[in-house]
C-alpha atoms as a PDB file:
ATOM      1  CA  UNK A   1      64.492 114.224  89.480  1.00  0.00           C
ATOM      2  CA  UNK A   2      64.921 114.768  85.654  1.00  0.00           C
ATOM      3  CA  UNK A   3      68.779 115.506  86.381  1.00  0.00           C
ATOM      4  CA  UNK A   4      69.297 112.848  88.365  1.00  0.00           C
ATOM      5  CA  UNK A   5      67.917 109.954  85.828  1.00  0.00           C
ATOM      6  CA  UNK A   6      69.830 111.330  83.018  1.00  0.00           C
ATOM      7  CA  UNK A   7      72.662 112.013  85.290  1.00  0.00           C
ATOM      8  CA  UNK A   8      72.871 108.196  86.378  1.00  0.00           C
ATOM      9  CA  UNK A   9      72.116 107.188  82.803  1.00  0.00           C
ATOM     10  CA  UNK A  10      74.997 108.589  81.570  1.00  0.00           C
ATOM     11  CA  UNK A  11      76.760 106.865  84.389  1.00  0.00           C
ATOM     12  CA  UNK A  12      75.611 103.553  83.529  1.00  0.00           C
ATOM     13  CA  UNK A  13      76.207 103.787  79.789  1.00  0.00           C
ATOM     14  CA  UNK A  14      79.547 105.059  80.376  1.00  0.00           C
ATOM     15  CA  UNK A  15      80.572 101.922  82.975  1.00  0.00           C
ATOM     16  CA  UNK A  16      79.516  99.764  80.502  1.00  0.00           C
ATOM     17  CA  UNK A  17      81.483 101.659  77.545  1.00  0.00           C
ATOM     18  CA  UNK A  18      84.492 102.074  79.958  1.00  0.00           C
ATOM     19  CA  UNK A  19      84.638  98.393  81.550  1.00  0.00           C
ATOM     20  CA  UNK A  20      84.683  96.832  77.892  1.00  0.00           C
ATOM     21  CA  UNK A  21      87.167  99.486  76.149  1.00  0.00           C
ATOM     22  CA  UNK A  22      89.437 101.264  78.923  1.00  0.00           C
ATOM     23  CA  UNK A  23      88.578 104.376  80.407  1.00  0.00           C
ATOM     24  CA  UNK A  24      90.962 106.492  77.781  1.00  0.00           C
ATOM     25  CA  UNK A  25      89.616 104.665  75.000  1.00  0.00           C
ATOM     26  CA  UNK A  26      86.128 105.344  75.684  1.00  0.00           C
ATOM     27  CA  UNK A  27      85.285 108.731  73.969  1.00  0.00           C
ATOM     28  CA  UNK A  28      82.534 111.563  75.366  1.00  0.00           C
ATOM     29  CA  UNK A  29      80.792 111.227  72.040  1.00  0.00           C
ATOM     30  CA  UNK A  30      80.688 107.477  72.402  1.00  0.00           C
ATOM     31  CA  UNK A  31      78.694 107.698  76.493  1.00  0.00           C
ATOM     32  CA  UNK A  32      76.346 110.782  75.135  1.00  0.00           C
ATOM     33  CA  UNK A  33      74.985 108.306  72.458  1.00  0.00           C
ATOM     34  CA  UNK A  34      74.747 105.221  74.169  1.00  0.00           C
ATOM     35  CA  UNK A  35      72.754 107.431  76.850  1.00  0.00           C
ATOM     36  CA  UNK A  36      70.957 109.084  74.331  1.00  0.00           C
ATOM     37  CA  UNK A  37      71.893 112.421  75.763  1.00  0.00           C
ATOM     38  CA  UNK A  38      72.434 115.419  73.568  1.00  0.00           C
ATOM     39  CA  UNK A  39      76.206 116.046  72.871  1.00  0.00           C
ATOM     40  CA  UNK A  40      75.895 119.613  75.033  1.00  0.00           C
ATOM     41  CA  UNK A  41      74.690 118.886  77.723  1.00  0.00           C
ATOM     42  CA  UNK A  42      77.543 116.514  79.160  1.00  0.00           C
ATOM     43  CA  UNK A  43      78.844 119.655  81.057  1.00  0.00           C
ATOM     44  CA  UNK A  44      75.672 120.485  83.027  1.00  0.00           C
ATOM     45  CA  UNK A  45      76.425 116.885  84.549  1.00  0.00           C
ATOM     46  CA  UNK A  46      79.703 117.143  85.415  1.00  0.00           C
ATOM     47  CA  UNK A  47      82.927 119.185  85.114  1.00  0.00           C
ATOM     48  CA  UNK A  48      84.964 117.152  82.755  1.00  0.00           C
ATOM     49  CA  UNK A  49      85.473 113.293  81.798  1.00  0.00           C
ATOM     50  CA  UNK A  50      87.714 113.146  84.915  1.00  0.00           C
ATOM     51  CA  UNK A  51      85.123 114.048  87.202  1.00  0.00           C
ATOM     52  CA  UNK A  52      82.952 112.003  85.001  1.00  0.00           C
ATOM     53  CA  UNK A  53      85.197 108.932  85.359  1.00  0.00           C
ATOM     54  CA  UNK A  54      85.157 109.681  89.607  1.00  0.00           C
ATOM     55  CA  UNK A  55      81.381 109.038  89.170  1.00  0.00           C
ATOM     56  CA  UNK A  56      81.773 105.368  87.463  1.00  0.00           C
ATOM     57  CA  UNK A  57      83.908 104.521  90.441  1.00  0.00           C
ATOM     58  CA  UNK A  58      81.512 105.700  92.874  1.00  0.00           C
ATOM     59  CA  UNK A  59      78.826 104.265  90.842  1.00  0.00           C
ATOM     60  CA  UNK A  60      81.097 100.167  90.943  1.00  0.00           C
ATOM     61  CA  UNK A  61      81.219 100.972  94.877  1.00  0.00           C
ATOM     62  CA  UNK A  62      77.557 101.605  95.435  1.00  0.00           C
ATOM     63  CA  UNK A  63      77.204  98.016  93.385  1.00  0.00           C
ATOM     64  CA  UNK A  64      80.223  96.419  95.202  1.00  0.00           C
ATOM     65  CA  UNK A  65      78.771  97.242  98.663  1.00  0.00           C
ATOM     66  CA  UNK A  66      75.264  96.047  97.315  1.00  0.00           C
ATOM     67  CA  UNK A  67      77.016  91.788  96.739  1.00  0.00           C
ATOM     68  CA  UNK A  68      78.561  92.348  99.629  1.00  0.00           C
ATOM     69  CA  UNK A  69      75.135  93.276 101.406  1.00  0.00           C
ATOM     70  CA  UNK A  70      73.747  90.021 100.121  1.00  0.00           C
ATOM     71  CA  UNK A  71      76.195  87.747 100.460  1.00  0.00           C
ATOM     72  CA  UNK A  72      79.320  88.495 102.674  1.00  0.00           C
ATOM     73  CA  UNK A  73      76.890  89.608 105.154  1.00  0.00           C
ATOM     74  CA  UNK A  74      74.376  87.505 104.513  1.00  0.00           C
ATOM     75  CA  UNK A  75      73.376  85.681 108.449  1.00  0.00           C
ATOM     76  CA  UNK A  76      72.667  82.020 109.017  1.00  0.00           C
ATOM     77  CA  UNK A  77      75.384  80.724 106.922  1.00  0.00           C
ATOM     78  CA  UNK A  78      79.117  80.387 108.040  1.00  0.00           C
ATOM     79  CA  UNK A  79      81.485  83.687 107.448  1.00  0.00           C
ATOM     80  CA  UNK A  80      83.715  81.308 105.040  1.00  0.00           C
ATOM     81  CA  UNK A  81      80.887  80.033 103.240  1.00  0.00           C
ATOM     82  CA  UNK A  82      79.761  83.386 102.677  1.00  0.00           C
ATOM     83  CA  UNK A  83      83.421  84.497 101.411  1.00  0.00           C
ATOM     84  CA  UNK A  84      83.167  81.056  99.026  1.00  0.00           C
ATOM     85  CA  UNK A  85      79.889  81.838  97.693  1.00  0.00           C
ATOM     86  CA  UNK A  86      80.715  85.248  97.094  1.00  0.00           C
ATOM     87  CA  UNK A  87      83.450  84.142  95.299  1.00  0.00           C
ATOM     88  CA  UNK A  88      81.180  81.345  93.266  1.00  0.00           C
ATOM     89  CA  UNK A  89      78.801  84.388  92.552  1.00  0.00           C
ATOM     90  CA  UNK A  90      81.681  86.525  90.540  1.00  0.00           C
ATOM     91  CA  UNK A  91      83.019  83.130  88.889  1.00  0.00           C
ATOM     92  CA  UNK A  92      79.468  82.760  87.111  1.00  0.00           C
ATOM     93  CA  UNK A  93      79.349  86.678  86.267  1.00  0.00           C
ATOM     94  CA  UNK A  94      82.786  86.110  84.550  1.00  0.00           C
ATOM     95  CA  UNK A  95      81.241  83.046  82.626  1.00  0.00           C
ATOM     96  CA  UNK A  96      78.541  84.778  81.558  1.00  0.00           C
ATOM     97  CA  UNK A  97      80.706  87.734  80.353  1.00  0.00           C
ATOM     98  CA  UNK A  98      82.572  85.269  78.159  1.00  0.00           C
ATOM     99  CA  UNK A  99      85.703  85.752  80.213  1.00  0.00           C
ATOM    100  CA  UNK A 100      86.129  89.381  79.221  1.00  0.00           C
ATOM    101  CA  UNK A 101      86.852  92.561  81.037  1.00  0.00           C
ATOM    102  CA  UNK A 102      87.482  91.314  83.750  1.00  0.00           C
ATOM    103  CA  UNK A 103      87.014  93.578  87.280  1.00  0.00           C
ATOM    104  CA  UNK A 104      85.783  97.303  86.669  1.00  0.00           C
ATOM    105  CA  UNK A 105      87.673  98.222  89.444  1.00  0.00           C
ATOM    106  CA  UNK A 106      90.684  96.489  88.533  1.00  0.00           C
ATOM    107  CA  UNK A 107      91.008  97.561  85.561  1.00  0.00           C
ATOM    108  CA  UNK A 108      91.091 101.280  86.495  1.00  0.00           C
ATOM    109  CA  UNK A 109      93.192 100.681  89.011  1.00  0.00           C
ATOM    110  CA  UNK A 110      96.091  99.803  86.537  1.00  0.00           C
ATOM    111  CA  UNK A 111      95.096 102.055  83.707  1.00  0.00           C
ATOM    112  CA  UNK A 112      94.346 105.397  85.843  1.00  0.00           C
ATOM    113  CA  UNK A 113      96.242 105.055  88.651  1.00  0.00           C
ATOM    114  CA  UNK A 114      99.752 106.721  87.871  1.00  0.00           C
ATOM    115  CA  UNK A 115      98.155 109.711  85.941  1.00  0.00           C
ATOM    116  CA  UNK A 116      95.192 110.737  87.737  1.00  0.00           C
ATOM    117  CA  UNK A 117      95.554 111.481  92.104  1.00  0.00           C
ATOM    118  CA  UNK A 118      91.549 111.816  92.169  1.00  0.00           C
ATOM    119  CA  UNK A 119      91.033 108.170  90.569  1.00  0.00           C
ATOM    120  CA  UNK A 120      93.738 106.620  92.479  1.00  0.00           C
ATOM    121  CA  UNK A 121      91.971 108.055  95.957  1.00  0.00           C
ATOM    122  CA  UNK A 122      88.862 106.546  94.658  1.00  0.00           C
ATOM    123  CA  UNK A 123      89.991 103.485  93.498  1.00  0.00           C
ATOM    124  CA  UNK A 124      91.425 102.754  96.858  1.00  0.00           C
ATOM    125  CA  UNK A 125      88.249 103.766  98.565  1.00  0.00           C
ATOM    126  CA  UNK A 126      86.937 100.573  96.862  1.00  0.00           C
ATOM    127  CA  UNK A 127      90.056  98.384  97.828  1.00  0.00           C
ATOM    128  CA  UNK A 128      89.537  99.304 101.436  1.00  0.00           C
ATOM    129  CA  UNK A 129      85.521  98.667 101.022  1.00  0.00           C
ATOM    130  CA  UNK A 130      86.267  94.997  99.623  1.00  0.00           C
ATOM    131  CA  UNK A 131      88.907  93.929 102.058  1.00  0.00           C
ATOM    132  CA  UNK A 132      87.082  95.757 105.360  1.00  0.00           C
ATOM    133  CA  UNK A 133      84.113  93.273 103.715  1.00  0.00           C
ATOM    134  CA  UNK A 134      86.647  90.314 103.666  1.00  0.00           C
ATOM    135  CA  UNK A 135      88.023  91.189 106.786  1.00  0.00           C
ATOM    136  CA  UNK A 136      84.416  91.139 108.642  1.00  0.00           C
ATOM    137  CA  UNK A 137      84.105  87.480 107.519  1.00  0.00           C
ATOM    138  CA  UNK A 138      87.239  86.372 108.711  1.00  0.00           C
ATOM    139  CA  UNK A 139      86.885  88.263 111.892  1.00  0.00           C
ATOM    140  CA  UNK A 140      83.722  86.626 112.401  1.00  0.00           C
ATOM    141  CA  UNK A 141      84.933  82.963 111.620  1.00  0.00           C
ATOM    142  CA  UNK A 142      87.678  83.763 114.147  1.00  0.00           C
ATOM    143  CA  UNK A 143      85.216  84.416 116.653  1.00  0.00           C
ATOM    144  CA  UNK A 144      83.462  81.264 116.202  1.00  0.00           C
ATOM    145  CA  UNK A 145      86.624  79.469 116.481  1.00  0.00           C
ATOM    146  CA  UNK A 146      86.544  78.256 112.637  1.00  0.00           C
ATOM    147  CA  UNK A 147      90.182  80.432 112.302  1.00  0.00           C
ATOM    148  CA  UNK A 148      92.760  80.891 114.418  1.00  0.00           C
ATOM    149  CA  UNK A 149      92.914  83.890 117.186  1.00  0.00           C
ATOM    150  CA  UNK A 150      96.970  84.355 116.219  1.00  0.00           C
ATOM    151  CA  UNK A 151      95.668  85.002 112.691  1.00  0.00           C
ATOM    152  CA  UNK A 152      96.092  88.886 111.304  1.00  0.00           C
ATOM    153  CA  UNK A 153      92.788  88.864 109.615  1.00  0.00           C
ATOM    154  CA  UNK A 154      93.830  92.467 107.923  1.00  0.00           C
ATOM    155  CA  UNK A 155      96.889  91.447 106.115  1.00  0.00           C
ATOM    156  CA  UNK A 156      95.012  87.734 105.271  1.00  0.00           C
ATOM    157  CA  UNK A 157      92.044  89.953 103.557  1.00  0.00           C
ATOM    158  CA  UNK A 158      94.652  91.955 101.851  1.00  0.00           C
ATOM    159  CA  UNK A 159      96.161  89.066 100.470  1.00  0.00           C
ATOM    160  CA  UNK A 160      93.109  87.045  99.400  1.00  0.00           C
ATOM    161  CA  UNK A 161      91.753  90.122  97.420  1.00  0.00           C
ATOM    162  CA  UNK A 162      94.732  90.827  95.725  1.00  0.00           C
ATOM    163  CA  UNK A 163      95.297  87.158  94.860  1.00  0.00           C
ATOM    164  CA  UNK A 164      91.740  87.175  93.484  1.00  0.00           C
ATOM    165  CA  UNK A 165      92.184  90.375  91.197  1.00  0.00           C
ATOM    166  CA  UNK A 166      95.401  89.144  90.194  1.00  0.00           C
ATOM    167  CA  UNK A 167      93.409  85.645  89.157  1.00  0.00           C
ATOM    168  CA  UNK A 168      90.725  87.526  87.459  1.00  0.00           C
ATOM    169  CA  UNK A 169      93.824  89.289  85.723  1.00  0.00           C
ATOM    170  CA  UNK A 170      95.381  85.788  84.506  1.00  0.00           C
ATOM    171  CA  UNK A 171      91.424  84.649  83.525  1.00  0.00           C
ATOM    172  CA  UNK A 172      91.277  87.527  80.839  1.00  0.00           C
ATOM    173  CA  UNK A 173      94.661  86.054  79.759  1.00  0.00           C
ATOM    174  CA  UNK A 174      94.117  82.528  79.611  1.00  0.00           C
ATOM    175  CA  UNK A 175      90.416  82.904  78.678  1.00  0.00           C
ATOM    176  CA  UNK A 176      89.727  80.663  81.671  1.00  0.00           C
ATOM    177  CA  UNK A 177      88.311  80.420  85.090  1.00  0.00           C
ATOM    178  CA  UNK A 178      91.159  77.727  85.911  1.00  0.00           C
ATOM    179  CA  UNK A 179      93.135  80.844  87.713  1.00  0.00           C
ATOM    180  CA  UNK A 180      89.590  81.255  89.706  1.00  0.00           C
ATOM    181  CA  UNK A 181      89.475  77.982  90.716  1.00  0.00           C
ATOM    182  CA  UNK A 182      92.957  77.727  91.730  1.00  0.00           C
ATOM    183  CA  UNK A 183      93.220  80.864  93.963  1.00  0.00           C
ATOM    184  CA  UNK A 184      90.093  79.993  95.529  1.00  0.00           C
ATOM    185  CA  UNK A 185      91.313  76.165  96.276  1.00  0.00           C
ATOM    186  CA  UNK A 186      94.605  77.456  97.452  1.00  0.00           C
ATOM    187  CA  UNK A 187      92.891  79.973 100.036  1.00  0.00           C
ATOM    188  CA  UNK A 188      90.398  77.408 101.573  1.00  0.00           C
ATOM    189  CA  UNK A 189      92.768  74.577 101.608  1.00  0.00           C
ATOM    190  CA  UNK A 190      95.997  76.653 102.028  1.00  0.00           C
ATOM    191  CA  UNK A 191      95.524  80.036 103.947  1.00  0.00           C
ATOM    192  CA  UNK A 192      92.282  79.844 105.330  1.00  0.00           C
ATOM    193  CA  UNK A 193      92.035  75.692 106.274  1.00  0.00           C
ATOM    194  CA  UNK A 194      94.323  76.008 109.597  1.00  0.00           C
ATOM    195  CA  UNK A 195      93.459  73.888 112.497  1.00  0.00           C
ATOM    196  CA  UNK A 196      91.636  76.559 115.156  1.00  0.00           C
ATOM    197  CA  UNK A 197      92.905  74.333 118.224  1.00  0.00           C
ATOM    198  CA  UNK A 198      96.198  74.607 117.036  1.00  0.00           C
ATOM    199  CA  UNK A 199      96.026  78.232 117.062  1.00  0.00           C
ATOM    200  CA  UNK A 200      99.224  78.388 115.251  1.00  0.00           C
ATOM    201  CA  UNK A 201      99.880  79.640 111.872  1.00  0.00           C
ATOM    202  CA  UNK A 202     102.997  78.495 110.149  1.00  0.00           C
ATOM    203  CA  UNK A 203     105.261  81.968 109.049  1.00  0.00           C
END
């Protein structure tokens, strides 16, 4: 049990290190003394920072599927509500951050993903978590008749979470949640605000 605490402390300490520097500017030395873990004993944790840096990802999933636990699945409120709230929900967490660092994930994904085949599989393990997540909502407002049945509710999940990471992107930029609010009032009112007895969508 030991192992495991100090294992996951490590873990913690290092997201934190690693979402507000980069993973490659985030040095061993640097995640051993925020953890308060002897500099040795890094090793008996894990093979190197690579497989370390594998375990921050998993570590972002296991928290990713926990939101979307409590509030894209959340029952007794509408499948788009839940996608708006959930979207409210990482607006605030932004705010609170100051507007900085932006998405965990996101951010690994473009620094890691051309030099490191083991991040990039595990990065897109939490791509396909978030959008499967997305999809389930929009597969469920279809089925209540609040979308369209002609609607490809893969490729529409696809889009809306890379339009959100690419507004959390332009809020680091801008030091704004104006891109947030945008992207979220062009989905509602643009992509996701279709007539369901029209069963049409425009291509």
């Amino acid at each position: 049990m030991a192992k495991d605490t100090t294992r996951l402390a490590i873990i913690k300490e290092g997201a934190k290190l690693i979402h507000a520097r980069g993973y490659n500017n985030t040095g061993l030395s640097d995640i051993l003394k925020a953890a308060r873990v002897p500099k040795g004993s890094f090793y008996f944790y894990f093979k190197n920072k690579e497989d370390f840096g594998v375990a921050v990802v998993d570590y972002y999933i296991n928290l990713l599927q926990g939101i979307g636990q409590a509030f894209l699945n959340e029952q007794g409120i509408p499948p788009l509500e839940r996608l708006s709230r959930f979207m409210d929900i990482f607006q605030k967490h932004f705010e609170s951050m100051d507007l900085r660092c932006g998405c965990p994930i996101g951010n690994l994904s473009q620094e890691m993903s051309d030099h490191s085949e083991l991040f990039r599989e595990k990065i897109s393990e939490a791509y396909s978590l978030m959008t499967d997540a997305i999809e389930t909502c929009l597969k469920e407002a279809q089925s209540q008749g609040d979308l369209p049945s002609a609607m490809d509710t893969t490729k529409t999940a696809q889009f809306i979470f890379n339009s959100w990471e690419g507004a959390i992107i332009h809020m680091k930029l801008v030091k704004s949640v104006e891109p947030l609010k945008v992207c979220k009032h062009m989905m509602f009112e643009y992509i996701l605000k279709i007539s369901p007895r029209e069963n049409t969508i425009v291509r």
